[in-house]
C-alpha atoms as a PDB file:
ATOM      1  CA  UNK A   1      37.480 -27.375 -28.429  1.00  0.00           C
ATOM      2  CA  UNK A   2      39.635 -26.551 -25.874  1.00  0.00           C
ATOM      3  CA  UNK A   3      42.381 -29.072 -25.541  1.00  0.00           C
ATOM      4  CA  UNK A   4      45.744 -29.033 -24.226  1.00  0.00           C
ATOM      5  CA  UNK A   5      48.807 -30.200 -26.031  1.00  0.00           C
ATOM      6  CA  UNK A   6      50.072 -33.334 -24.592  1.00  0.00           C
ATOM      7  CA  UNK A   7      53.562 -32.583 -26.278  1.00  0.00           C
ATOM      8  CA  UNK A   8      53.492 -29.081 -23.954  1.00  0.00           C
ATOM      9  CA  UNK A   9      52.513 -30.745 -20.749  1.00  0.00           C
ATOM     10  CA  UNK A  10      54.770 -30.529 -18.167  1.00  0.00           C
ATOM     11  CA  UNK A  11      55.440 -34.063 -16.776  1.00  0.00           C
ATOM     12  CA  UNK A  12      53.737 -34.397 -13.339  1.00  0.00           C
ATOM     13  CA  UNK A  13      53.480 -38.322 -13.031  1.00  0.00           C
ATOM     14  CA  UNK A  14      53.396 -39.338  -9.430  1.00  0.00           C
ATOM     15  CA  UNK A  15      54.136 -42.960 -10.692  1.00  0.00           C
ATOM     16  CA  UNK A  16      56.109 -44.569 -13.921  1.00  0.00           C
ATOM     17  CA  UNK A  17      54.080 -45.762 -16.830  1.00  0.00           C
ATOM     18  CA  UNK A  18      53.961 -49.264 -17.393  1.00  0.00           C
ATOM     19  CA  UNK A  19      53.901 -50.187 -21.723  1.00  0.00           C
ATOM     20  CA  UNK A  20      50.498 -52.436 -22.495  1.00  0.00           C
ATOM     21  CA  UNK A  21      49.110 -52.139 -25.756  1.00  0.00           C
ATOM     22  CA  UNK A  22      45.857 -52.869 -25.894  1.00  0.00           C
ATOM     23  CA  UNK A  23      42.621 -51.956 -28.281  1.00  0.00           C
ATOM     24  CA  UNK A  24      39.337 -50.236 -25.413  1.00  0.00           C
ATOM     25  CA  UNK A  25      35.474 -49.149 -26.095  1.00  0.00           C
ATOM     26  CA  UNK A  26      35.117 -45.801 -24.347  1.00  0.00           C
ATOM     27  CA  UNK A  27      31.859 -44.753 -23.137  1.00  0.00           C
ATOM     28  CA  UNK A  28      31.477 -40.794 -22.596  1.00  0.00           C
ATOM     29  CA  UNK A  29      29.249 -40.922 -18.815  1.00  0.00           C
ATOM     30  CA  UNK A  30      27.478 -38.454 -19.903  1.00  0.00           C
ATOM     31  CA  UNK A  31      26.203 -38.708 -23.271  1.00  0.00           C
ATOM     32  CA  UNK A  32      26.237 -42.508 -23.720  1.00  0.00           C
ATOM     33  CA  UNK A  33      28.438 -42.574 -26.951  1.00  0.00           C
ATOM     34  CA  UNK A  34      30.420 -45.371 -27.499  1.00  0.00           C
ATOM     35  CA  UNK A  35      34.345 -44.940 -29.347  1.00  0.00           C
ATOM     36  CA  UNK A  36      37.336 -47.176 -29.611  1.00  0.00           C
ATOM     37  CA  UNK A  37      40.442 -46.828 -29.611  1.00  0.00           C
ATOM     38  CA  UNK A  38      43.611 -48.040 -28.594  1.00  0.00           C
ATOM     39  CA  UNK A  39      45.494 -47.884 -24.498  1.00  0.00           C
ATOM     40  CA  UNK A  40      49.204 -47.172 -24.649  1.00  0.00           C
ATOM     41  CA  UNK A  41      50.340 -47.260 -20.976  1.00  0.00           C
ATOM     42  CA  UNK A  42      48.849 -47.301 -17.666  1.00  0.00           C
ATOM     43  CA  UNK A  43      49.977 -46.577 -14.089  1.00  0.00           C
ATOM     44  CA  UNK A  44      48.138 -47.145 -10.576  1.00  0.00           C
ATOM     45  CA  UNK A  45      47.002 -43.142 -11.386  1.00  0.00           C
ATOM     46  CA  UNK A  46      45.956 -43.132 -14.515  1.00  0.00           C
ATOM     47  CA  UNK A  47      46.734 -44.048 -18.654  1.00  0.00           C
ATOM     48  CA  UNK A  48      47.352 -42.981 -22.176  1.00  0.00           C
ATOM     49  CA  UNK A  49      45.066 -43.786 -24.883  1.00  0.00           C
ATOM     50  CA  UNK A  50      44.133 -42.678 -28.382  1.00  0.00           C
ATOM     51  CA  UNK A  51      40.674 -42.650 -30.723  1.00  0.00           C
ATOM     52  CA  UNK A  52      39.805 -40.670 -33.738  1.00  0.00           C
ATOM     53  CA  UNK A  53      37.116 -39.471 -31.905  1.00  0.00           C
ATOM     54  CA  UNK A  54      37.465 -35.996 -29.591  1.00  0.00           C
ATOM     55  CA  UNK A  55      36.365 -36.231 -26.173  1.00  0.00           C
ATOM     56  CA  UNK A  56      37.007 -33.007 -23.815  1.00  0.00           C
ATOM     57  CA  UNK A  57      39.075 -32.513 -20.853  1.00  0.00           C
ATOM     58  CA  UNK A  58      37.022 -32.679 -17.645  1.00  0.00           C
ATOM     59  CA  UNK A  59      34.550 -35.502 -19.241  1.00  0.00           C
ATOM     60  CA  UNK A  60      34.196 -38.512 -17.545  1.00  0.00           C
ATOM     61  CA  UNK A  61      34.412 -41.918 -19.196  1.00  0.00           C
ATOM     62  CA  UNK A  62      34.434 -45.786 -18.340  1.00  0.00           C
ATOM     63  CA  UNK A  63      37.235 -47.727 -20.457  1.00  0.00           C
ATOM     64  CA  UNK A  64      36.562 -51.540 -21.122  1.00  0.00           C
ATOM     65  CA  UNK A  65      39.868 -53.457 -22.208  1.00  0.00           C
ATOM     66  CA  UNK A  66      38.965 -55.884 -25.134  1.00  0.00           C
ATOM     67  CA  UNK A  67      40.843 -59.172 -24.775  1.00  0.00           C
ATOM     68  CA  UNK A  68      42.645 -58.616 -22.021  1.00  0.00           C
ATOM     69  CA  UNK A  69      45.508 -61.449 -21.025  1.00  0.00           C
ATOM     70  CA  UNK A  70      44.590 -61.345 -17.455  1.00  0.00           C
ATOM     71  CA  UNK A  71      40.410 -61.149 -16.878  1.00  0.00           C
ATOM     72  CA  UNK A  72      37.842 -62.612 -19.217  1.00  0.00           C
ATOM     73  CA  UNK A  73      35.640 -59.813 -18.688  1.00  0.00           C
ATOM     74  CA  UNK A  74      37.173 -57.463 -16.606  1.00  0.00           C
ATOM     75  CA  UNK A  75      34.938 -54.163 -15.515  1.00  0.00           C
ATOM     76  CA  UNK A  76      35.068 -51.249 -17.086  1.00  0.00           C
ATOM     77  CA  UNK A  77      37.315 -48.135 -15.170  1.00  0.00           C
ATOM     78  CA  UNK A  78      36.134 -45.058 -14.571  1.00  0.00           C
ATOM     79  CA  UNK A  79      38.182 -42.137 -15.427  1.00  0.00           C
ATOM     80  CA  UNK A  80      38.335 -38.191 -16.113  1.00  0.00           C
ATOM     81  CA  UNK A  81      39.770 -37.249 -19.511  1.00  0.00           C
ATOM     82  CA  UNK A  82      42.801 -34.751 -17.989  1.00  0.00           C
ATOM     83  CA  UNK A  83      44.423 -33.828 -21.564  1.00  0.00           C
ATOM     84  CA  UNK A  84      43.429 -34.193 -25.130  1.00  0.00           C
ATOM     85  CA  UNK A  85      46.508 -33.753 -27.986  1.00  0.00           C
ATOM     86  CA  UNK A  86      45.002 -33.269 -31.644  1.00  0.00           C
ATOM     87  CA  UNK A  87      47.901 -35.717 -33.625  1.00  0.00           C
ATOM     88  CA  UNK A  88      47.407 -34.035 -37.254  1.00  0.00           C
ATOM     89  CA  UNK A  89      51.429 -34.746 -38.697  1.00  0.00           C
ATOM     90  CA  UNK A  90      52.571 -37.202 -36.258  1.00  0.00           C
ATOM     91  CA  UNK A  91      53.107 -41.518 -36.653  1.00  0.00           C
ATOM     92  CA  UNK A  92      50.290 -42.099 -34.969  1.00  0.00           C
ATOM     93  CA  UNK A  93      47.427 -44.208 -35.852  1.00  0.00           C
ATOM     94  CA  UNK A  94      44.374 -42.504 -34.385  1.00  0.00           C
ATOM     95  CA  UNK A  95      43.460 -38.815 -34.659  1.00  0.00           C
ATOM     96  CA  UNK A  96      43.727 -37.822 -30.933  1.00  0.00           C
ATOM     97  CA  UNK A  97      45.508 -38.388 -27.454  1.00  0.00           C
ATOM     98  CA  UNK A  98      44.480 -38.587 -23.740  1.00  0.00           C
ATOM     99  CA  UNK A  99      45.747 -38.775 -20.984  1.00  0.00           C
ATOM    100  CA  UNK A 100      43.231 -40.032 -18.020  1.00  0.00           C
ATOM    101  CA  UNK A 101      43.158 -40.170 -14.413  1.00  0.00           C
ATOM    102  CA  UNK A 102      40.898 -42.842 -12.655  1.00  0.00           C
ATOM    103  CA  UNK A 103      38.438 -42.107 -10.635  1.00  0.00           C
ATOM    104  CA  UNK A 104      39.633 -44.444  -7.991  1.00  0.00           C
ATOM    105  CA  UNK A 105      43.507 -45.930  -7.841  1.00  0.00           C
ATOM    106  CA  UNK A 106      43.296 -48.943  -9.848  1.00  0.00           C
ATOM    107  CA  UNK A 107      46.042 -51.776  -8.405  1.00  0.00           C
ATOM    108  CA  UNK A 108      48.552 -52.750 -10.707  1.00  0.00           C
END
């Protein structure tokens, strides 16, 4: 699969990351399949999140935040998966790394 190492990205953040930890179902558009995993950091742009399960760069997905502090049942975002980092050797928890870019700026 053809991802691209997070670790060699060159930063090109428009906007800081804010830290929020929080666990997410991810729903590939396309195929329907459901994975969890776990959201990192977020800006008004975009986030980081990580699931054992590999989902391409260029695929579009729709995040749902479980138990979030602030909405009971917020909606779920639409993003692109920009960059996909396989984390075989690191602390991590899950398997691989994204970094997303909504579809729409999100207000935060």
């Amino acid at each position: 699969m053809p991802y691209m190492q997070l670790n060699s990205y060159t930063e090109q953040r428009e906007c800081q990351r804010l830290r929020f930890e929080s666990y997410v179902t991810v729903t590939d558009s396309k195929s329907g399949r459901r994975y969890t995993g776990r959201l990192y950091d977020y800006n008004r742009l975009g986030l980081y999140l990580e699931s054992d399960f590999p989902i391409n760069p260029g695929s579009e997905i729709d995040i749902r935040l479980k138990n979030s502090p602030y909405i009971t049942n917020p909606e779920p975002i639409s993003a692109e998966v920009r960059c996909c980092n396989c984390n075989h050797g690191s602390d991590a928890l899950y398997r691989y790394g994204y970094g997303v870019k909504y579809k729409q700026d999100v207000n935060c």
